[in-house]
Protein backbone atom coordinates (compact mmCIF):
# COMPACT_ATOMS: atom_id res chain seq x y z
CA UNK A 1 255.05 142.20 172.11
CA UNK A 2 253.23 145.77 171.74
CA UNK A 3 253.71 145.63 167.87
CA UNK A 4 252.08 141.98 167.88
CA UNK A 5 249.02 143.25 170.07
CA UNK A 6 248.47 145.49 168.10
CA UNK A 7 248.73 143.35 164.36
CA UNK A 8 245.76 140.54 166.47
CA UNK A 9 243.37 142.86 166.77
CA UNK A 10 243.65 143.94 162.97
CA UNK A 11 243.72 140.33 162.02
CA UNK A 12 241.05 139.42 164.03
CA UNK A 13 239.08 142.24 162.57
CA UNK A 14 239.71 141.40 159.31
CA UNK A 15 238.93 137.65 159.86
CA UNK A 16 235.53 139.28 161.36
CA UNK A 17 234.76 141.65 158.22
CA UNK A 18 236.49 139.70 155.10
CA UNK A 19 233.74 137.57 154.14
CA UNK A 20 230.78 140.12 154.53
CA UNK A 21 232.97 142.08 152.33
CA UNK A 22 233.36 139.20 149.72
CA UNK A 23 229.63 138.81 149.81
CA UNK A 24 228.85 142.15 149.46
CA UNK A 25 231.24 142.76 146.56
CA UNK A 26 229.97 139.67 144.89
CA UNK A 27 226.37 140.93 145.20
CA UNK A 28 227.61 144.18 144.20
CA UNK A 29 229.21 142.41 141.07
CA UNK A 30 226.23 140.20 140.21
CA UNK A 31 224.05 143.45 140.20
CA UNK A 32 226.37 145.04 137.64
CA UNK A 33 226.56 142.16 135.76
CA UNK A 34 222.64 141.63 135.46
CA UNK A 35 222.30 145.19 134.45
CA UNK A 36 224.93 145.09 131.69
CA UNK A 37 222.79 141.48 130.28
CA UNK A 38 219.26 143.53 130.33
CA UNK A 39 221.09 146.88 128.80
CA UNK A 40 222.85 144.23 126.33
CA UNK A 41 219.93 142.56 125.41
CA UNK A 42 217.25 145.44 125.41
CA UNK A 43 215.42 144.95 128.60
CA UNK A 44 214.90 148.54 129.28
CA UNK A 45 213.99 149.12 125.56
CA UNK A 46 217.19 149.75 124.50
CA UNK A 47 220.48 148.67 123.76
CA UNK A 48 224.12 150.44 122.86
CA UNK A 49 224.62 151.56 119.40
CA UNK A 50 226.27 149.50 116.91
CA UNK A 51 227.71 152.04 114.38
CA UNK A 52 228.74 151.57 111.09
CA UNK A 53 231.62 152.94 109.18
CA UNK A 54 230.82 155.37 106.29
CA UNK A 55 232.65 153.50 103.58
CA UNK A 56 231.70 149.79 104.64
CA UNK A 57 230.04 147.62 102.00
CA UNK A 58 227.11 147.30 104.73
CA UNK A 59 226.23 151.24 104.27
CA UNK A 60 227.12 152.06 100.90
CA UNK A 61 224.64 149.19 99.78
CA UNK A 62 222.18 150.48 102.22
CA UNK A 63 222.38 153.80 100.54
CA UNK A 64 221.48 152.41 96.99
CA UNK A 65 217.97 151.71 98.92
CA UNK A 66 217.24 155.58 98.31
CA UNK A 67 216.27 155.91 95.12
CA UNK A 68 211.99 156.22 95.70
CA UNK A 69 211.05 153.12 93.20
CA UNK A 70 210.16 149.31 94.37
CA UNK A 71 213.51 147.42 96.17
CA UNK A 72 215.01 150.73 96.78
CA UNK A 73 211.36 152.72 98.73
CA UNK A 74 213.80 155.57 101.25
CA UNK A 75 213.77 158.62 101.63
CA UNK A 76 215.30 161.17 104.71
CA UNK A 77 211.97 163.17 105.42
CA UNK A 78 212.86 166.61 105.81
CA UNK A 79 216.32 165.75 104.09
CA UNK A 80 217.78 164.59 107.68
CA UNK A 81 220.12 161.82 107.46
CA UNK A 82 222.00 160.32 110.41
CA UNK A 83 225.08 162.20 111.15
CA UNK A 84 228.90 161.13 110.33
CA UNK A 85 231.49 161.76 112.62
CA UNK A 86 235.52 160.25 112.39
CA UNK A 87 234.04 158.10 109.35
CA UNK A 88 231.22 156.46 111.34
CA UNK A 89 227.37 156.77 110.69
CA UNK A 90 225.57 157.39 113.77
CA UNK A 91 222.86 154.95 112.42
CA UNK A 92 223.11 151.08 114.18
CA UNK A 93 223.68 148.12 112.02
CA UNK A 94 220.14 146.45 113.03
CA UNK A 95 218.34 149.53 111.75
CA UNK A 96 220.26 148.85 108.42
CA UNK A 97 219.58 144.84 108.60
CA UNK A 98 215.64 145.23 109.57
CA UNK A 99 214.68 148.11 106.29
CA UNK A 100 216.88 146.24 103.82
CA UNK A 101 214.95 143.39 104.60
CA UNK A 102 211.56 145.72 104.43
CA UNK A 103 212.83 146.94 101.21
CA UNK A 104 212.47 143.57 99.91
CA UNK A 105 209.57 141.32 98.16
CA UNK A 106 208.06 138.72 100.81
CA UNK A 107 205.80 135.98 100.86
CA UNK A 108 202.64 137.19 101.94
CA UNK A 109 202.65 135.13 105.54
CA UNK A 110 205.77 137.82 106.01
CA UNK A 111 202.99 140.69 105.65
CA UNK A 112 201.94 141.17 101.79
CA UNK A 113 203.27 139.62 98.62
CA UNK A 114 204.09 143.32 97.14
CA UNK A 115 206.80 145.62 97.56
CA UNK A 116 207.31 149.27 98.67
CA UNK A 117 207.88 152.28 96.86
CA UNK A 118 208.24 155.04 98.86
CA UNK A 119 208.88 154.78 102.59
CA UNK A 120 210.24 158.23 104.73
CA UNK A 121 212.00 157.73 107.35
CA UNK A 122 213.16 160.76 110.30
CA UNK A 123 216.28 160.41 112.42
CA UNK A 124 216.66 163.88 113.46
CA UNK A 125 214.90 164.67 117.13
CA UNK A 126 215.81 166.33 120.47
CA UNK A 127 218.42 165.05 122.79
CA UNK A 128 215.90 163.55 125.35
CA UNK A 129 213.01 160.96 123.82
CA UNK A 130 210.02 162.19 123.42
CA UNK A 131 208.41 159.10 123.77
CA UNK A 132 206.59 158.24 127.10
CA UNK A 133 207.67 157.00 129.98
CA UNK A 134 206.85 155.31 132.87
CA UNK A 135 206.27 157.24 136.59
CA UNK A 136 209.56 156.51 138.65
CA UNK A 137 211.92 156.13 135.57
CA UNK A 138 213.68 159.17 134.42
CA UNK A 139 213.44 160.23 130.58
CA UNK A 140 215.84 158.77 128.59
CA UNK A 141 218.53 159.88 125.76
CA UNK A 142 216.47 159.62 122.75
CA UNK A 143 216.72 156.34 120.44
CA UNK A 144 216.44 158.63 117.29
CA UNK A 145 219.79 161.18 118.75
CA UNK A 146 221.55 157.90 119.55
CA UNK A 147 221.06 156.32 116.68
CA UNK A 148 219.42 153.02 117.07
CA UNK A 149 215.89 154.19 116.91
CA UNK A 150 213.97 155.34 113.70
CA UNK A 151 210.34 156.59 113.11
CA UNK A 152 208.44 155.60 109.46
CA UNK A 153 206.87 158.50 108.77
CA UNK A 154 205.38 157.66 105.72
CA UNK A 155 204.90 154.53 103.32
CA UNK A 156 203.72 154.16 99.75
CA UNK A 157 201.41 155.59 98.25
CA UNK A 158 197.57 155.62 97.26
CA UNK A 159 196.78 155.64 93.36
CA UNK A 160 193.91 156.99 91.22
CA UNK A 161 191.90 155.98 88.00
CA UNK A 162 190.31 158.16 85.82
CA UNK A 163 187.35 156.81 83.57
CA UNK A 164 185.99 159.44 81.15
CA UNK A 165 183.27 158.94 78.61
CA UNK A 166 185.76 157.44 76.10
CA UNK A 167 185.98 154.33 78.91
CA UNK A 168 189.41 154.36 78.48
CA UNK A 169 191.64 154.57 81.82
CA UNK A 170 194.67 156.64 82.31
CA UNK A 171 196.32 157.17 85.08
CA UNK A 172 195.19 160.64 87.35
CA UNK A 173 196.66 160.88 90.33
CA UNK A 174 198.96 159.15 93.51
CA UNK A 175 199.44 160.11 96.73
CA UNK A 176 202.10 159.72 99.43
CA UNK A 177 200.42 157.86 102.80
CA UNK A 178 201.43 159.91 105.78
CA UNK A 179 201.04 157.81 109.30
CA UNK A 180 200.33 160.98 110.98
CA UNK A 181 196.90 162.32 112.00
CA UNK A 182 198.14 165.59 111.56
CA UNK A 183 198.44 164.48 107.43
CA UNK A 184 195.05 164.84 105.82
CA UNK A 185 194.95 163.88 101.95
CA UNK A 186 192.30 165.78 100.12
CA UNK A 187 191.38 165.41 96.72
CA UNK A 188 192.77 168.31 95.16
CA UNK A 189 193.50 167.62 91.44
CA UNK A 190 190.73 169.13 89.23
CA UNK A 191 188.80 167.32 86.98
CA UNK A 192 185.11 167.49 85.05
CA UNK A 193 182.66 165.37 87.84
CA UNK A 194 180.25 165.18 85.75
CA UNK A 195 182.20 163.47 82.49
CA UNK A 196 184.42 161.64 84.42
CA UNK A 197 184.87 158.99 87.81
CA UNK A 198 188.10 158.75 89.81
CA UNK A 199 188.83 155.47 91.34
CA UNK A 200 191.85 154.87 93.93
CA UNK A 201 193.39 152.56 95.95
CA UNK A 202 196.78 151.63 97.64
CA UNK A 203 199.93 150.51 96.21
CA UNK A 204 197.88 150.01 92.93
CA UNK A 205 195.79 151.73 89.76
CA UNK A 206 192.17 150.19 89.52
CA UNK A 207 191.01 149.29 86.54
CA UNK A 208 194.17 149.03 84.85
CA UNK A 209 195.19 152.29 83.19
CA UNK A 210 196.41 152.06 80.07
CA UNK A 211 199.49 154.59 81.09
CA UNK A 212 199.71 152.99 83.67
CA UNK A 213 203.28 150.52 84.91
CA UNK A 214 202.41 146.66 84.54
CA UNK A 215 203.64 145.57 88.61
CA UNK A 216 201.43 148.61 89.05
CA UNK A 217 198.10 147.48 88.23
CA UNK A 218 198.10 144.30 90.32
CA UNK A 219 196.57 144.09 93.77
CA UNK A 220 199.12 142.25 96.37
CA UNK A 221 197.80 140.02 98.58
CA UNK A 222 198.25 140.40 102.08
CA UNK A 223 198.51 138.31 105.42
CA UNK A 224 195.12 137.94 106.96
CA UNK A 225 195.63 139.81 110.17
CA UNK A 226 196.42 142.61 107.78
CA UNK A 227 194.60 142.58 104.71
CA UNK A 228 191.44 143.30 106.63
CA UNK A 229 192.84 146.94 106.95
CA UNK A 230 193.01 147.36 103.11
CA UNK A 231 190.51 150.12 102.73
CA UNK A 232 189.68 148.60 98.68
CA UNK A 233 188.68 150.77 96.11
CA UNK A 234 187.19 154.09 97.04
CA UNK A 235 185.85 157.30 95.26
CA UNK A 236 189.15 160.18 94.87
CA UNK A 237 186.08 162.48 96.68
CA UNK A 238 186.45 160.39 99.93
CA UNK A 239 190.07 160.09 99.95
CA UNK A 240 190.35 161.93 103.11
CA UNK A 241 188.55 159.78 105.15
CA UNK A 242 190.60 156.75 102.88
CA UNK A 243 193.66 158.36 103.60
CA UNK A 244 193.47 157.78 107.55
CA UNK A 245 192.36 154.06 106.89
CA UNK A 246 195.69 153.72 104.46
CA UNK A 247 197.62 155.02 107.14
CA UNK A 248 196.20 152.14 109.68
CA UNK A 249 196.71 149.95 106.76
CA UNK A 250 200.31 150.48 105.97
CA UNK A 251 201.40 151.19 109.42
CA UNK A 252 199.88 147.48 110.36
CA UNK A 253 201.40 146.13 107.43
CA UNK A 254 204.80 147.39 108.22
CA UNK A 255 204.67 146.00 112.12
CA UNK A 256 203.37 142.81 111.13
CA UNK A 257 206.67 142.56 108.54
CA UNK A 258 208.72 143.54 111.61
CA UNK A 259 207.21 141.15 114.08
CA UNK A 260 207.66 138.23 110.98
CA UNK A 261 211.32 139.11 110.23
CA UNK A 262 212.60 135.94 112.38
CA UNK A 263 209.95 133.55 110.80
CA UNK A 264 210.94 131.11 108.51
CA UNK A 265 210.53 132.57 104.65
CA UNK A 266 211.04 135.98 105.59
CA UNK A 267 214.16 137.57 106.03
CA UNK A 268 215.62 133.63 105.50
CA UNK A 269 214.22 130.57 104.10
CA UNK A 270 215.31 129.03 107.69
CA UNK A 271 214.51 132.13 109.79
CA UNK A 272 216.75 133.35 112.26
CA UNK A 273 217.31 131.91 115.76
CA UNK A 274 219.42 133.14 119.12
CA UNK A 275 221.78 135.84 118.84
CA UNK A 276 220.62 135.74 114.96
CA UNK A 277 217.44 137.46 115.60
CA UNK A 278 216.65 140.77 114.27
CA UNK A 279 213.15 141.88 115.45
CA UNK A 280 213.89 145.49 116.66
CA UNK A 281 213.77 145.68 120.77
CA UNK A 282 210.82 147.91 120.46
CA UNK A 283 208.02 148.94 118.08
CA UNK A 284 205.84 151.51 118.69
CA UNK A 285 202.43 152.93 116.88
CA UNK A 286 200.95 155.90 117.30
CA UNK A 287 197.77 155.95 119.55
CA UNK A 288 195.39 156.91 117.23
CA UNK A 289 196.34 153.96 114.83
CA UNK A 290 195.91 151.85 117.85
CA UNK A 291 192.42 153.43 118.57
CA UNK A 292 191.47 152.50 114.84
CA UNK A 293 192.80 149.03 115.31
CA UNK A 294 190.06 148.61 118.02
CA UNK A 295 189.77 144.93 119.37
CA UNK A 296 191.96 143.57 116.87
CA UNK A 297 194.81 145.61 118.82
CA UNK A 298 194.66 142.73 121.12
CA UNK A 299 195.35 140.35 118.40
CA UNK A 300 198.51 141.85 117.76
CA UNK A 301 199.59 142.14 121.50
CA UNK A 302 199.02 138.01 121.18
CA UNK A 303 200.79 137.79 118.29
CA UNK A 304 204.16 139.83 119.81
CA UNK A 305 203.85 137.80 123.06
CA UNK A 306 204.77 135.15 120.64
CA UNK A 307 207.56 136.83 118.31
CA UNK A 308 209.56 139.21 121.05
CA UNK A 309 212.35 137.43 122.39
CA UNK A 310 213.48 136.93 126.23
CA UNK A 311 209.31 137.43 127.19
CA UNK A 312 209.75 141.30 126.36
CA UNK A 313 206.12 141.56 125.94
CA UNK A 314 204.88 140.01 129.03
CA UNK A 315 207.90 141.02 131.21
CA UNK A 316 209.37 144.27 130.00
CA UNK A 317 207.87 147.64 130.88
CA UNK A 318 209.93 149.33 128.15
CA UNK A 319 210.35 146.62 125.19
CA UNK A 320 208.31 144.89 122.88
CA UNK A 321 204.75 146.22 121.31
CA UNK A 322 203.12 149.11 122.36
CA UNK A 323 201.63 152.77 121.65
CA UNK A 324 202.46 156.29 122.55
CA UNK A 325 200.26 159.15 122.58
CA UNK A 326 203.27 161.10 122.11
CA UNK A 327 203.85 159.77 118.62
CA UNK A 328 200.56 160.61 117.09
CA UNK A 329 202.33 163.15 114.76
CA UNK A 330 205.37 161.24 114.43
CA UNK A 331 204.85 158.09 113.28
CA UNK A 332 205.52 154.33 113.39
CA UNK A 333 209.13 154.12 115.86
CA UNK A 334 211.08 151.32 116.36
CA UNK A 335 214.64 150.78 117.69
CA UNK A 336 217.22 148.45 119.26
């Protein structure tokens, strides 16, 4: 009788406690659960790397890319290039997908009707991000370190016209577009000022050189919400202040691709839907290309609120479109 006593008051406590303690471990469950779907799907800005092994057809293609010419524009600035470990590159598969498909000649609505040539891109960074963060959450691993981030660091270039008194036009000079502030073009290559003008612009020669490549004389055309960045045809004197404007130019250029990559005619003649997508979690300018953007930075914000997936722009602190004051020597970032 003692023994039973004793077993009915742990039964009865059990009965008592068992289905808080379901409850609680099916709340506890459901929180786990929702955190896994918003680290899954990006809601905190990023998500797990997907690696890729060194020797799959994926990479090795991906590698042909670096060769500096039009349909192959990449280059490691500073020589960096993810790092391989057991025969995996620590650079994710999306990253891969989303610059093959920059690499690539568009329909203008996708950004511009040209192609790039040179585009530099930096993996290598410190351990924690160096990208802002919001007061209350803790400074995360960096995208770059884990491998799903990248930063564009630079992308095409500007090219010069000379006209001499012979009226004939050779090429003179190009030079690389740097999306930093800290990068100030100058127009160092001598010539006679008083015998001769020097005409630039970006991604093509004015005035058709004679010297000059024929799908190099051609002015693309550009979407409207970016060709109004183009700074045109400019004196090689003022190429400074052109420089900066280039920068805003190509940096625009190269988010608007980004925010078109799911749109029909892009990356696919039927665009890419659901799990398909491929818009990267999180693009990021540098502040002071924002600050040149002005109102039209607005425009933009509209135009993500529209292309991010799962209402990242209106809902997520950490994903979708936005600027960094940290990055205004760094570049145009995005990640997955």
């Amino acid at each position: 009788m003692k023994k039973r006593e004793g077993q009915g008051w742990i039964v009865n406590l059990w009965l008592i406690i068992r289905w808080p303690l379901v409850l609680a471990f099916t709340a506890f469950a459901f929180v786990v659960f929702l955190v896994g779907i918003m680290s899954a799907l990006g809601y905190q800005g990023s998500t797990p790397l997907r690696a890729v092994s060194a020797n799959n057809k994926l990479w090795t293609d991906f590698e042909k890319l670096f060769k500096q010419a039009k349909g192959a524009p990449y280059f490691w600035y500073d020589n960096v290039a993810p790092p391989q470990k057991y025969g995996l590159v620590k650079f994710d598969k999306r990253l891969i997908r989303a610059l093959t498909y920059l690499s690539q000649q568009k329909d203008a609505k996708c950004g511009w009707n040209g192609q790039h040539q040179k585009i530099g891109l930096k993996v290598g960074g410190p351990v924690d991000s160096d990208l802002s963060y919001q007061i209350g959450n803790l400074r995360s691993v960096s995208t770059l370190y884990r491998g799903v981030g990248v930063r564009i660091v630079a992308a095409d270039e500007i090219k010069c016209t000379i006209i001499c008194q012979d009226g004939i036009p050779h090429v003179f000079d190009q030079k690389l577009i740097e999306l930093s502030q800290s990068k100030t073009l100058s127009p160092d290559k001598p010539y006679d000022q008083r015998m001769c003008h020097v005409t630039c612009a970006v991604d093509y020669y004015p005035y058709s050189p004679v010297d000059a490549p024929s799908d190099e004389i051609t002015h693309p055309v550009s979407a409207q919400m970016v060709s109004s960045y183009d700074p045109g045809e400019f004196d090689y004197q003022t190429i400074a202040e052109n420089g900066k404007k280039a920068a805003v130019y190509k940096a625009v250029q190269i988010g608007y691709e980004l925010m078109q990559i799911d749109e029909a005619g892009c990356e696919k003649a039927t665009g890419n839907k659901g799990f398909n997508r491929a818009i990267p979690n999180t693009i990021i300018f540098p502040r002071w290309i924002m600050s040149m953007m002005g109102d039209d930075w607005q425009k933009f914000l509209d135009l993500a609120k529209l292309r991010f997936p799962y209402n990242f722009q209106k809902g997520s602190p950490l994903a979708g479109l936005a600027y960094d004051p940290l990055l205004d020597y760094k570049g145009l970032h995005l990640n997955y």
